[in-house]
N, C-alpha and C. Protein backbone atom coordinates (compact mmCIF):
# COMPACT_ATOMS: atom_id res chain seq x y z
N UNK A 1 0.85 -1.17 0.00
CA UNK A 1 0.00 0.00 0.00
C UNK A 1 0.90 1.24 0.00
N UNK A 2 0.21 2.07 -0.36
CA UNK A 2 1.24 3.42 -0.81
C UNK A 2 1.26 4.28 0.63
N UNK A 3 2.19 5.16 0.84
CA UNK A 3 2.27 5.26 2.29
C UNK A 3 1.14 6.67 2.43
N UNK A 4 1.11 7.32 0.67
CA UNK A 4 0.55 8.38 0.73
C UNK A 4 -1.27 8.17 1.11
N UNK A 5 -1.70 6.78 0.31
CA UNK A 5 -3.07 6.25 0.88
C UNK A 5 -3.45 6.20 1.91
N UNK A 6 -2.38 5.83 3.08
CA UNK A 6 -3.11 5.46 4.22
C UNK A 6 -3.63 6.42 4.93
N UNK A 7 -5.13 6.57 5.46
CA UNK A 7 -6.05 7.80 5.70
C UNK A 7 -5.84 7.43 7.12
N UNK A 8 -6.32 6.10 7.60
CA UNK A 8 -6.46 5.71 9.01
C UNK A 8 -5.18 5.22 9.79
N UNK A 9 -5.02 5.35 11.03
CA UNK A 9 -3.98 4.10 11.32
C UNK A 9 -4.34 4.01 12.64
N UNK A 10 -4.56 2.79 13.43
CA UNK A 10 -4.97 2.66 14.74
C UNK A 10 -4.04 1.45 15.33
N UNK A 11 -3.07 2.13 16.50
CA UNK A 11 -3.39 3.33 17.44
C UNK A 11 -2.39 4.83 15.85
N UNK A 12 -2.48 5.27 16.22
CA UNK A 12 -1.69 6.51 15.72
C UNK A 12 -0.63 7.18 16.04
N UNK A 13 -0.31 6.73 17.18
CA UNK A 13 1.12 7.09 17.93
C UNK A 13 1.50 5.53 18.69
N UNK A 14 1.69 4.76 18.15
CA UNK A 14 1.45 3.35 19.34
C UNK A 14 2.86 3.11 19.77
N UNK A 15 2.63 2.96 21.51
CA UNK A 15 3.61 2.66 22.18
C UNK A 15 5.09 1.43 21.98
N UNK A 16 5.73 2.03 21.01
CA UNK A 16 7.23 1.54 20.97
C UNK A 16 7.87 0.96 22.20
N UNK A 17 7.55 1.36 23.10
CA UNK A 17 8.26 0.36 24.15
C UNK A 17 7.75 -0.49 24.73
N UNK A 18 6.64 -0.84 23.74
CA UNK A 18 6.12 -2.11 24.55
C UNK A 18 6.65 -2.87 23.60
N UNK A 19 6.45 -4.69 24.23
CA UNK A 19 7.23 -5.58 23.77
C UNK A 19 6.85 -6.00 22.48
N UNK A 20 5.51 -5.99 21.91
CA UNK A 20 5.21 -6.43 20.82
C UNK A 20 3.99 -5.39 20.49
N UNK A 21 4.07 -4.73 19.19
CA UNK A 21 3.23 -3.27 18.81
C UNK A 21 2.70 -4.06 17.39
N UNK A 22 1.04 -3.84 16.97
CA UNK A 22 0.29 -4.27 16.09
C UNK A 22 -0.19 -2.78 15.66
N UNK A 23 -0.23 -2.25 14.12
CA UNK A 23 -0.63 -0.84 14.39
C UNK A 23 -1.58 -1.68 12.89
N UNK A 24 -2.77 -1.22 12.59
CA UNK A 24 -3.47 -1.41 11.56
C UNK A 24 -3.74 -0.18 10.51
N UNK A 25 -3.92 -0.45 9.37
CA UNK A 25 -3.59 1.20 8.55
C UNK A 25 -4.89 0.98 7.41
N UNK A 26 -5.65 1.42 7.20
CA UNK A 26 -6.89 1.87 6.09
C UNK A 26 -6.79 3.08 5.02
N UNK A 27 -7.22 2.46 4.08
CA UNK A 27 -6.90 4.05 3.30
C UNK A 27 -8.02 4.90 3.15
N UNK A 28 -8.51 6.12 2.52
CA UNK A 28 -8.93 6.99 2.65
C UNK A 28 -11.04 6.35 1.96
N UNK A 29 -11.65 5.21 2.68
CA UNK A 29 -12.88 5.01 1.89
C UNK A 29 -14.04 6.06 2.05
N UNK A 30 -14.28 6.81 2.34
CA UNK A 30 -15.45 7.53 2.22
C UNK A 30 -14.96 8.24 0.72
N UNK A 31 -13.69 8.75 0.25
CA UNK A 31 -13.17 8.96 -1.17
C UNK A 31 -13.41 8.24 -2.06
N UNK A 32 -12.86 7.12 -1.76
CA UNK A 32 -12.81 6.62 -2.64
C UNK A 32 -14.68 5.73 -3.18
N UNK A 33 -15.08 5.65 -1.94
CA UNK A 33 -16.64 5.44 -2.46
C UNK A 33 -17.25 5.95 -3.59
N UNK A 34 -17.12 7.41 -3.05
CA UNK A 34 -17.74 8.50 -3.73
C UNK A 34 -17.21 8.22 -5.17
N UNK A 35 -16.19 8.15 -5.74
CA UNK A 35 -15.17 8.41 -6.95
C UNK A 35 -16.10 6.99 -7.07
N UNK A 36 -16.29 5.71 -6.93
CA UNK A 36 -16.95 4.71 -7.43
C UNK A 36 -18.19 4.99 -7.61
N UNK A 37 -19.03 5.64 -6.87
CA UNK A 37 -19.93 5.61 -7.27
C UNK A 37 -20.38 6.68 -8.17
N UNK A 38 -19.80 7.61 -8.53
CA UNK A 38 -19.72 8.46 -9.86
C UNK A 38 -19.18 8.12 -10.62
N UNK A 39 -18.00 7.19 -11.09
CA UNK A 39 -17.47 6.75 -11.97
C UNK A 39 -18.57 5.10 -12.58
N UNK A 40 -19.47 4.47 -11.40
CA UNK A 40 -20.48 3.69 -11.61
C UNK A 40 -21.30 4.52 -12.39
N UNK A 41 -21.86 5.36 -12.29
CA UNK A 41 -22.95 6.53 -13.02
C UNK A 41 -22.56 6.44 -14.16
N UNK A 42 -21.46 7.23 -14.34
CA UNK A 42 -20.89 7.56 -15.33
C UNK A 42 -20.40 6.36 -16.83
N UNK A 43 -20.30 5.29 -16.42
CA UNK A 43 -20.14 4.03 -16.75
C UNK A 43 -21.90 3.35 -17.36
N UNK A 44 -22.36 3.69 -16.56
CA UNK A 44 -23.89 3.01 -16.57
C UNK A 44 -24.78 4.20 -17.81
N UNK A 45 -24.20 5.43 -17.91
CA UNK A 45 -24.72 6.27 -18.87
C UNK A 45 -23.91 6.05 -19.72
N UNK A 46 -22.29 5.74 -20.51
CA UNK A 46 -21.58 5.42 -21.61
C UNK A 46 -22.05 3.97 -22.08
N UNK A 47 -22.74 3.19 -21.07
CA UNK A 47 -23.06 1.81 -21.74
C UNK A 47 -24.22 1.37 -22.06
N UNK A 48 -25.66 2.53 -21.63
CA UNK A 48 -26.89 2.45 -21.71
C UNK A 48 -26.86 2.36 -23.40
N UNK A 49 -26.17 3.17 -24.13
CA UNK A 49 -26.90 3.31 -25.57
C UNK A 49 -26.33 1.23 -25.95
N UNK A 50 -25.42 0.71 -25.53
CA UNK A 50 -25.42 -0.62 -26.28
C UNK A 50 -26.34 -1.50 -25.93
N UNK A 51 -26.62 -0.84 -24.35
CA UNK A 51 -28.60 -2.09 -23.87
C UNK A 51 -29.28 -2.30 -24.63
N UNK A 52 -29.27 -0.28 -24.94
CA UNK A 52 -30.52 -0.23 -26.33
C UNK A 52 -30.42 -0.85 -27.04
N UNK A 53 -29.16 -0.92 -28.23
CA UNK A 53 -29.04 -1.78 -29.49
C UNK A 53 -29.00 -3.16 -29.06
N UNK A 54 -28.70 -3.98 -28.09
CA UNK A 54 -28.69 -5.10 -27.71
C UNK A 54 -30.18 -5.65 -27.76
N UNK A 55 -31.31 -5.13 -26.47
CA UNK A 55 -32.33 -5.15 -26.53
C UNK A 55 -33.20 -4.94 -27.57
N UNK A 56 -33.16 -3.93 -28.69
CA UNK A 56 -33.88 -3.89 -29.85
C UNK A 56 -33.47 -4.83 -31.09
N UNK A 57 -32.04 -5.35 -30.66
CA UNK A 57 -31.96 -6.38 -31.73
C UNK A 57 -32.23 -7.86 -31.80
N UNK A 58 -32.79 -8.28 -29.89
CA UNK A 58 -33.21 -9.28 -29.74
C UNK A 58 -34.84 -9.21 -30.03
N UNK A 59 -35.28 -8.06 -30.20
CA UNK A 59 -36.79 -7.95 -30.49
C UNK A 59 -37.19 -7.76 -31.82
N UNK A 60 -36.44 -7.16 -32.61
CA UNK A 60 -36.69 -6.49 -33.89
C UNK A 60 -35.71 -7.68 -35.12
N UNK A 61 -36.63 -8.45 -35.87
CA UNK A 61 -35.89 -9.54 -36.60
C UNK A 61 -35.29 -8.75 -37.55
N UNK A 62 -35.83 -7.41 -37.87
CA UNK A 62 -35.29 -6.93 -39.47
C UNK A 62 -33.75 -6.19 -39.08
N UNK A 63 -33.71 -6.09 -37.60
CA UNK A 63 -32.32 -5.48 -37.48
C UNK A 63 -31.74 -6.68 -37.22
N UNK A 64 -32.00 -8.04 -36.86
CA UNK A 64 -31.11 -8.80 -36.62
C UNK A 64 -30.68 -9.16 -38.00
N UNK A 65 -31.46 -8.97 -39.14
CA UNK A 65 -31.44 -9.41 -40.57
C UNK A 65 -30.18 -8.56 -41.00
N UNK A 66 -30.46 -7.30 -40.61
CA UNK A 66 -29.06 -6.16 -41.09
C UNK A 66 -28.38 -6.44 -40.17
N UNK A 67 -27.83 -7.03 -39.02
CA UNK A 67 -26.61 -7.16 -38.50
C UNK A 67 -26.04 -8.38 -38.93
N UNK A 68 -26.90 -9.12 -39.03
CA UNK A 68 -26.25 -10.36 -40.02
C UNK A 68 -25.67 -10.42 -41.61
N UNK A 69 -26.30 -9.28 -41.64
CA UNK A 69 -26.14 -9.02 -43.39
C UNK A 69 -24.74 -8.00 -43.34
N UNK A 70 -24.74 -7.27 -42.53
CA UNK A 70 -23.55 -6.37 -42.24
C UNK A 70 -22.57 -6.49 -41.07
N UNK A 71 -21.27 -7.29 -41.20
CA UNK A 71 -20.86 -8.07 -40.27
C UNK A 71 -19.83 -7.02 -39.15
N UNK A 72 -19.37 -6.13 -40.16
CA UNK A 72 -18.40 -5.31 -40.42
C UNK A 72 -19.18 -4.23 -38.97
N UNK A 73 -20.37 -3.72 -39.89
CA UNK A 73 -20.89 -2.83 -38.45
C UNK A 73 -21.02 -3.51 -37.55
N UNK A 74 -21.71 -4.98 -36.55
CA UNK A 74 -21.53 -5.48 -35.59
C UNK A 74 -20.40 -5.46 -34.82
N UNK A 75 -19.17 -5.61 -35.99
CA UNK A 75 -17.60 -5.71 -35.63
C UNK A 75 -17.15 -4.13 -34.63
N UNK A 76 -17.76 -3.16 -35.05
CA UNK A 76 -17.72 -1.72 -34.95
C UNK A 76 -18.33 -1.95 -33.79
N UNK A 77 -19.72 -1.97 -33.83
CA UNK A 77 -20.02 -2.36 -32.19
C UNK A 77 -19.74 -2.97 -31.04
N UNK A 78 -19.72 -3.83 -31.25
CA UNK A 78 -18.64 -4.67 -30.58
C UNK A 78 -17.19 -4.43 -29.65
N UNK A 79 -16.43 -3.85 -31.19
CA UNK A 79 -15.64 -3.18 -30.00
C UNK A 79 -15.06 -2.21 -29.83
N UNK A 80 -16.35 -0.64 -29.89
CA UNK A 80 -16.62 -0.04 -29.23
C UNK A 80 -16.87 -0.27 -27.51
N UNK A 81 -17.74 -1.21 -27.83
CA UNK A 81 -18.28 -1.94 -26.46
C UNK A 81 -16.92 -2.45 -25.37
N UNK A 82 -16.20 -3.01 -26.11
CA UNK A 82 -14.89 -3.43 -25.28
C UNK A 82 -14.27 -2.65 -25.16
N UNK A 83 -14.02 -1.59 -25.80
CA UNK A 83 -13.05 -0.06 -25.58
C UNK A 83 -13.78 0.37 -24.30
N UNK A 84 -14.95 0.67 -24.43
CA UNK A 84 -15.41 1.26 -23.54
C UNK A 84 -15.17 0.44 -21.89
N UNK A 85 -15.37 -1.06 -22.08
CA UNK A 85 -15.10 -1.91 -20.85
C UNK A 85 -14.36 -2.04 -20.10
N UNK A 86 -12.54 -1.79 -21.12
CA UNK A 86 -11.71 -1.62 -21.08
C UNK A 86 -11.32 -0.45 -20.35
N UNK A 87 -11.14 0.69 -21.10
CA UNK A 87 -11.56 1.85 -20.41
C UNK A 87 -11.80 2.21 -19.08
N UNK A 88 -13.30 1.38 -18.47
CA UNK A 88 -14.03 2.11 -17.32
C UNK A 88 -13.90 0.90 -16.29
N UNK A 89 -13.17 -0.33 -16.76
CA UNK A 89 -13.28 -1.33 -15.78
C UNK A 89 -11.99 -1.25 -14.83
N UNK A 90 -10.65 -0.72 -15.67
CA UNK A 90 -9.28 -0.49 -14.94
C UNK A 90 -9.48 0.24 -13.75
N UNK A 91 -10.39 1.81 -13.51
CA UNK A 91 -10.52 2.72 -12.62
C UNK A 91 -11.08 1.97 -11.72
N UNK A 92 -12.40 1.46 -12.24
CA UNK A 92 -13.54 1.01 -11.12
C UNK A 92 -12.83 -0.36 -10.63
N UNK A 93 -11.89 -1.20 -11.17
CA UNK A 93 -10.80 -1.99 -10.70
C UNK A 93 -9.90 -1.69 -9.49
N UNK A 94 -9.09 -0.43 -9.81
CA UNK A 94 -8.32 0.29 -8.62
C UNK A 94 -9.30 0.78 -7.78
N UNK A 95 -10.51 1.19 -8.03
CA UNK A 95 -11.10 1.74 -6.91
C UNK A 95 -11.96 0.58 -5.62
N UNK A 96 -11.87 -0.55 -6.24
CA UNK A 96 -12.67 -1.61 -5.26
C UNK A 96 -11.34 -2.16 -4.96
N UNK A 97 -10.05 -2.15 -5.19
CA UNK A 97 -8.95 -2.41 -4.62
C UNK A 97 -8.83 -1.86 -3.51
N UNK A 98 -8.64 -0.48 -3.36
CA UNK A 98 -8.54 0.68 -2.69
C UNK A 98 -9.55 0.37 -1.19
N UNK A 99 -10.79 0.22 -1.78
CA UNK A 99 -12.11 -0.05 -0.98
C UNK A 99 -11.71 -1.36 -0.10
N UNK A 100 -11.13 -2.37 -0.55
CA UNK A 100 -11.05 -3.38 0.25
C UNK A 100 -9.41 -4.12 1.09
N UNK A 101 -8.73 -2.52 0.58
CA UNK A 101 -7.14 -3.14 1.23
C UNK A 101 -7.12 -2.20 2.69
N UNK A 102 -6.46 -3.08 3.30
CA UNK A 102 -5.64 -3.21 4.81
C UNK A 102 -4.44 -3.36 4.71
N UNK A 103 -4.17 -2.60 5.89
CA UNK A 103 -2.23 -3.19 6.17
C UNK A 103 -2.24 -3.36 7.85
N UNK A 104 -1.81 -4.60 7.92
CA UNK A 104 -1.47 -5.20 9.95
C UNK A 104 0.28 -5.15 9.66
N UNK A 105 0.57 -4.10 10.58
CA UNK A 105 2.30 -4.06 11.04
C UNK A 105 2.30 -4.54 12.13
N UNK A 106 3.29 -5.52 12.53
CA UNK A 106 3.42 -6.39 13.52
C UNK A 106 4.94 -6.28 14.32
N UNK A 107 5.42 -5.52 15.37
CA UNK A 107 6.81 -5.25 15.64
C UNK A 107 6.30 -6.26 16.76
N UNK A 108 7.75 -7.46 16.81
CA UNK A 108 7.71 -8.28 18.04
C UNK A 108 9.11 -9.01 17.81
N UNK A 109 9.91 -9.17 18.85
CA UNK A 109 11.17 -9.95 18.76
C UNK A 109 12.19 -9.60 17.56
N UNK A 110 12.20 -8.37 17.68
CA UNK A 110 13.41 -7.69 16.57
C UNK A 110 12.74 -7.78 15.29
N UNK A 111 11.24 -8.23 14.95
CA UNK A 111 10.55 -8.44 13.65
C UNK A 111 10.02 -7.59 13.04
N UNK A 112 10.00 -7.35 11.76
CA UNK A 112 8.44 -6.50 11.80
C UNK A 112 8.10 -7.56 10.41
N UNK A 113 6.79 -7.56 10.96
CA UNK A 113 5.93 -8.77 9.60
C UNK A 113 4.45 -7.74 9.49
N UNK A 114 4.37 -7.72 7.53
CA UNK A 114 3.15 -6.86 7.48
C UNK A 114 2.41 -7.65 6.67
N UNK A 115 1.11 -7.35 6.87
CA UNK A 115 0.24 -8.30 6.13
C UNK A 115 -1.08 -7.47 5.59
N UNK A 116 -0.66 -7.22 4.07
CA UNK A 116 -1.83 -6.58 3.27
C UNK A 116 -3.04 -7.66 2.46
N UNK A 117 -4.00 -7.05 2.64
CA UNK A 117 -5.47 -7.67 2.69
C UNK A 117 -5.91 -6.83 1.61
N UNK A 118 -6.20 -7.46 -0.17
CA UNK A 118 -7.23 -6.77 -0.42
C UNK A 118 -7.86 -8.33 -1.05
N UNK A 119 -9.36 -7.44 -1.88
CA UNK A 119 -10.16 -8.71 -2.31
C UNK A 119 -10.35 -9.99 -1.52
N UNK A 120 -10.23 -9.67 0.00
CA UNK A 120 -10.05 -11.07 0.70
C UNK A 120 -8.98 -12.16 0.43
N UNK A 121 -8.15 -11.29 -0.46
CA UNK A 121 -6.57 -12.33 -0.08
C UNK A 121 -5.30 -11.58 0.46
N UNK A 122 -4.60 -12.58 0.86
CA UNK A 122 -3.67 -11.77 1.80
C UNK A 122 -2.45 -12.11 1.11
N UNK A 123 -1.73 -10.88 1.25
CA UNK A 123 -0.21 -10.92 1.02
C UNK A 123 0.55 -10.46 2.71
N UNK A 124 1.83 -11.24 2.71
CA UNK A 124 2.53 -11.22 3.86
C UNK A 124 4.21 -10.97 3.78
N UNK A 125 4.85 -10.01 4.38
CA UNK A 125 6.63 -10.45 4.07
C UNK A 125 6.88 -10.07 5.55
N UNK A 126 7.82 -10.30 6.44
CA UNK A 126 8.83 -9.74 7.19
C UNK A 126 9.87 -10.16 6.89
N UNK A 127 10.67 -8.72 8.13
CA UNK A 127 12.29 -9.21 7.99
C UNK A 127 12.57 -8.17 9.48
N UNK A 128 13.84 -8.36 9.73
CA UNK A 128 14.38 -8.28 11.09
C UNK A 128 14.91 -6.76 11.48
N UNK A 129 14.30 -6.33 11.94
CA UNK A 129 14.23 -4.72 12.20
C UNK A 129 15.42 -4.43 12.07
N UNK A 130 17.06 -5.18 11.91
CA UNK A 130 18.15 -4.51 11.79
C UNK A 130 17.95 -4.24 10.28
N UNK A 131 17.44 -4.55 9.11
CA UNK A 131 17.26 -4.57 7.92
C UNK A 131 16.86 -3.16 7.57
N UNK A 132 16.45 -2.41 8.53
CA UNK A 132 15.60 -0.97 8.07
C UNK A 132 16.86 0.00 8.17
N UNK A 133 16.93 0.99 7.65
CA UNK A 133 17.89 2.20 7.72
C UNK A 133 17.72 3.29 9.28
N UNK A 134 16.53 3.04 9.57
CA UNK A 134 16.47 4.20 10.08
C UNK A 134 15.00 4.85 10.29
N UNK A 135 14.73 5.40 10.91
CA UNK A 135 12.78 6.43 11.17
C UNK A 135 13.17 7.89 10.93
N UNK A 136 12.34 8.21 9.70
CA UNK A 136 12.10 9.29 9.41
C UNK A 136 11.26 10.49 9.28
N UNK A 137 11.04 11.32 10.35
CA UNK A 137 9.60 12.74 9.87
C UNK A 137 9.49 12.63 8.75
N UNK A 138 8.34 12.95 8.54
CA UNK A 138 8.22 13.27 7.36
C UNK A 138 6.62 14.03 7.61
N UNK A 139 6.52 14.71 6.34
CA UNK A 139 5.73 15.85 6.43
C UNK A 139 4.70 15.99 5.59
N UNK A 140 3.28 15.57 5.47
CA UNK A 140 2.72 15.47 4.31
C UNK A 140 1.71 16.40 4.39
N UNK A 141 1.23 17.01 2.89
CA UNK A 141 0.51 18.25 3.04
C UNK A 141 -0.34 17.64 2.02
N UNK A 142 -1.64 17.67 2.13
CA UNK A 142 -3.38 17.39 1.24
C UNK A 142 -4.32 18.17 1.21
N UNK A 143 -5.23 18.12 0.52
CA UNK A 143 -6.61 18.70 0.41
C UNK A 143 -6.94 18.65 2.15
N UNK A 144 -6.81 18.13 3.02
CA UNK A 144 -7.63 17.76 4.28
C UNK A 144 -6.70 18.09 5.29
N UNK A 145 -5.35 18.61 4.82
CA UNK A 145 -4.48 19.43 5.70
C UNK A 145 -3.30 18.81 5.88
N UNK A 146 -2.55 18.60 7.06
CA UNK A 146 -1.11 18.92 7.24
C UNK A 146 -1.18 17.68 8.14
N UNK A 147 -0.32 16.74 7.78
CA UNK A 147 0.03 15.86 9.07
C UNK A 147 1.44 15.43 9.32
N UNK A 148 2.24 15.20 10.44
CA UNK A 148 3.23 14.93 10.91
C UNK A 148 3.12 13.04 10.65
N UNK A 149 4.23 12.48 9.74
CA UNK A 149 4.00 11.30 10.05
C UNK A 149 5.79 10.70 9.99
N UNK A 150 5.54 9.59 10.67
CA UNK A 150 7.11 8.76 11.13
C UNK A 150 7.08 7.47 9.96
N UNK A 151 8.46 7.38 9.11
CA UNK A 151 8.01 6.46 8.43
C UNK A 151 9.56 5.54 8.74
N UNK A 152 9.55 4.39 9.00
CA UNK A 152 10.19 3.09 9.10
C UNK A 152 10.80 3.09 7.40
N UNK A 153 12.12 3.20 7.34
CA UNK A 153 12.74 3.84 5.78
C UNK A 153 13.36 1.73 5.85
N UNK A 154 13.60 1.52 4.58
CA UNK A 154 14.05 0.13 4.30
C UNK A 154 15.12 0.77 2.97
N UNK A 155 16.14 -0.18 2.66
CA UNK A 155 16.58 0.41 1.34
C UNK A 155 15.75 -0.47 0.38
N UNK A 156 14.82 -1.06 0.48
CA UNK A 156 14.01 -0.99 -0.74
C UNK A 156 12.30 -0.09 -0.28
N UNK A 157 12.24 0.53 -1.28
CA UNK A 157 11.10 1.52 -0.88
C UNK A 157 9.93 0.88 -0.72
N UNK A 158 9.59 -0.10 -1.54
CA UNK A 158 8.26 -0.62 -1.14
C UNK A 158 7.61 -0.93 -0.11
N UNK A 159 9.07 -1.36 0.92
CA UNK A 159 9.32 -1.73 2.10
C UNK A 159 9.39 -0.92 3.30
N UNK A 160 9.65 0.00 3.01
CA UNK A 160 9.00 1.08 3.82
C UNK A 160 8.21 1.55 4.20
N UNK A 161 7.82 1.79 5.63
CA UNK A 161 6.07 1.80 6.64
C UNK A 161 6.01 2.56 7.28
N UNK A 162 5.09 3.50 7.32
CA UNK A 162 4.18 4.17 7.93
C UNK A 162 4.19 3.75 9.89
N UNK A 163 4.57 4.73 10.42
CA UNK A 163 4.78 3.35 11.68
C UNK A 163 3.72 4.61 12.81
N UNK A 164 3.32 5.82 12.60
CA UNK A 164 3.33 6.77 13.56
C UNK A 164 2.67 7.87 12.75
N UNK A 165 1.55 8.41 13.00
CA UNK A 165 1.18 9.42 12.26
C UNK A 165 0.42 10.41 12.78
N UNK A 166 0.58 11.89 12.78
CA UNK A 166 0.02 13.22 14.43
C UNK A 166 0.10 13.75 14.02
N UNK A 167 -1.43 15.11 13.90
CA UNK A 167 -1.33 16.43 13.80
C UNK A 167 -0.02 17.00 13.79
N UNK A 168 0.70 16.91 14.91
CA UNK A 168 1.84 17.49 15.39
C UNK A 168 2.53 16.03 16.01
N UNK A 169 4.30 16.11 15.58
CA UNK A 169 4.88 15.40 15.98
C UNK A 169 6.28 15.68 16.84
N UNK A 170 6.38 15.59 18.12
CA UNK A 170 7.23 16.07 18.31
C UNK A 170 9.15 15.56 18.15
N UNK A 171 10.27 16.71 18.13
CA UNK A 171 11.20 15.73 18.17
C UNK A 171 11.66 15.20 19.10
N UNK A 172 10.92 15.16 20.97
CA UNK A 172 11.14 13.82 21.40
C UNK A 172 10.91 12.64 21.11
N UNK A 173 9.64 12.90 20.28
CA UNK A 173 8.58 11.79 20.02
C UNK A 173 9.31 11.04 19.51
N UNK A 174 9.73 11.87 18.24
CA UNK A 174 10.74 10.92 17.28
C UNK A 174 11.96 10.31 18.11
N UNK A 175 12.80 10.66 18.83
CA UNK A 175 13.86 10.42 19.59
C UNK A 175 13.42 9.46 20.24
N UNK A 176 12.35 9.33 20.85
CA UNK A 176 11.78 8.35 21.64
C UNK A 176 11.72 6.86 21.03
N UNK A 177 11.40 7.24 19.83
CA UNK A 177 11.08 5.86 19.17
C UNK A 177 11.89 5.38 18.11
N UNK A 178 13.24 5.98 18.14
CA UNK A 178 14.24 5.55 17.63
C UNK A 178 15.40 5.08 18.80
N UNK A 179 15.03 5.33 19.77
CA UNK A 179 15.19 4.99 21.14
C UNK A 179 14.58 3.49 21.34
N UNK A 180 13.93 3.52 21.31
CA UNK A 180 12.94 2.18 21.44
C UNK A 180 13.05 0.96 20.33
N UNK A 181 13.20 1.27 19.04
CA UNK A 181 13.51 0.70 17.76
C UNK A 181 14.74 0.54 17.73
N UNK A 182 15.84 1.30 18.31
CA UNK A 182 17.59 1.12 18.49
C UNK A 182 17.57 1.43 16.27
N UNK A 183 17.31 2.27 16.22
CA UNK A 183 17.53 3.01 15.23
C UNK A 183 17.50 4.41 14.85
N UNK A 184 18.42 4.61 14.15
CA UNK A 184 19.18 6.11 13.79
C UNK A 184 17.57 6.91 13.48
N UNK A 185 17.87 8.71 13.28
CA UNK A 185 16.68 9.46 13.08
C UNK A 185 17.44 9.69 11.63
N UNK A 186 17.36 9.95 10.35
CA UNK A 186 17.56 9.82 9.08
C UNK A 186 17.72 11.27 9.18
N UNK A 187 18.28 11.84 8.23
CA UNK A 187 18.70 13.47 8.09
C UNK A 187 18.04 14.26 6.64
N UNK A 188 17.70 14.89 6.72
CA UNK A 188 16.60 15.59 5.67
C UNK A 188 16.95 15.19 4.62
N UNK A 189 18.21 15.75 4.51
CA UNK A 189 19.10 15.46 3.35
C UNK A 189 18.33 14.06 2.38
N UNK A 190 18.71 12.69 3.10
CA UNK A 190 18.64 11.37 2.93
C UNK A 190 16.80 11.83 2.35
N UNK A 191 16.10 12.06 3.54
CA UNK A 191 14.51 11.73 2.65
C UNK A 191 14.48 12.54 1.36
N UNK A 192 14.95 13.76 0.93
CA UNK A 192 14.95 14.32 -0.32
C UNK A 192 15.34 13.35 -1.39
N UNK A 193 16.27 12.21 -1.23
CA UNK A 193 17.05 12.04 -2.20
C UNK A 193 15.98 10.65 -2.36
N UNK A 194 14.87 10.31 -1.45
CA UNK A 194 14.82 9.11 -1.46
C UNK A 194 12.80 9.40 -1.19
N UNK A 195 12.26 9.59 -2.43
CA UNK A 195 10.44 9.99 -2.07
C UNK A 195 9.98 8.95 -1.99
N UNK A 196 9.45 8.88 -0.79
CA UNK A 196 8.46 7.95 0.45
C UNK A 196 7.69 7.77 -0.26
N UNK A 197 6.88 8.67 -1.02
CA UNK A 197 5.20 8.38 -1.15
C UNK A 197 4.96 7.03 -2.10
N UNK A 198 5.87 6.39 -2.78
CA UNK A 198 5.77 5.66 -3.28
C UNK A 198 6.28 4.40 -2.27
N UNK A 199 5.46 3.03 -1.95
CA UNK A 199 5.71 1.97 -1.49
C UNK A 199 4.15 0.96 -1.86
């Protein structure tokens, strides 16, 4: 999941010094609803005119006579019809993705194991918290405002998590939990050269 998606995360600051920390992360669905169900509309009005021709050609023999007689225009229809399927099924694809993914981060015994959930199947990887570089602020700005968030840096980016996310974050906070994690605080420098939002 992308680190920029995740809308929810519960707890939101979760206690690092305890022995084993489960933080769960959701992405933004009341958005993404909406965007489905206007892009459903919108889909259901580009595909109404082929009902029509569908429906009038199972009723009307003299047009089934000219679609048989003219193979070429059916061909045209046709796939129009799949352009269009094509088209409007990729979005409304990512968007019931979106609608049905989770992420469970699991820190316990030097581990961290994450396990993303969409469509009711699960994908799973860990690896051993010495493997990460480092926890980094980071600072993200949206339509819905400004949030302080801590992200668990890996040298492969995908791999990198969302671990901590606050209105306001402070730099004990951060100190605290690189304290607790026995890992370095990353230097501005490093996140410039290296954009989070992608994982």
């Amino acid at each position: 999941m992308r680190l920029s998606a995740i809308d929810r995360m519960t707890p939101s600051m979760p206690d690092f010094a305890d022995l084993h920390v489960t933080i769960e992360q959701l992405p933004a669905r009341r958005t993404t609803g909406i965007l489905l169900g206007v892009l459903l509309l919108f889909a259901a009005a580009l595909l109404s005119p082929f009902y029509m021709i569908a429906t009038t050609a199972l009723a009307d023999q003299a047009l089934r006579d000219a679609v048989s007689t003219r193979p070429v225009a059916s061909l045209q229809i046709l796939t129009g019809l799949a352009f269009w399927l094509v088209l409007l099924g990729f979005p409304i694809y990512r968007l019931l993705n979106t609608l049905t993914r989770s992420r469970t981060i699991e820190m316990a015994d030097g581990r961290v194991t994450v396990v993303d959930r969409a469509f009711g199947q699960a994908t799973s990887w860990s690896a051993p918290m010495t493997e990460f570089l480092g926890i980094a602020p980071f600072l993200r700005a949206s339509l819905s405002g400004v949030r302080h968030e801590l992200v668990l840096v890996h040298p492969d980016r995908s791999r990198s998590l969302l671990i901590a996310m606050a209105p306001r974050l402070m730099q004990s906070e951060v100190d605290q939990v690189g304290g607790a994690l026995g890992l370095p605080e990353l230097a501005p420098q490093m996140l410039r050269q290296r954009p989070l939002s992608a994982a």
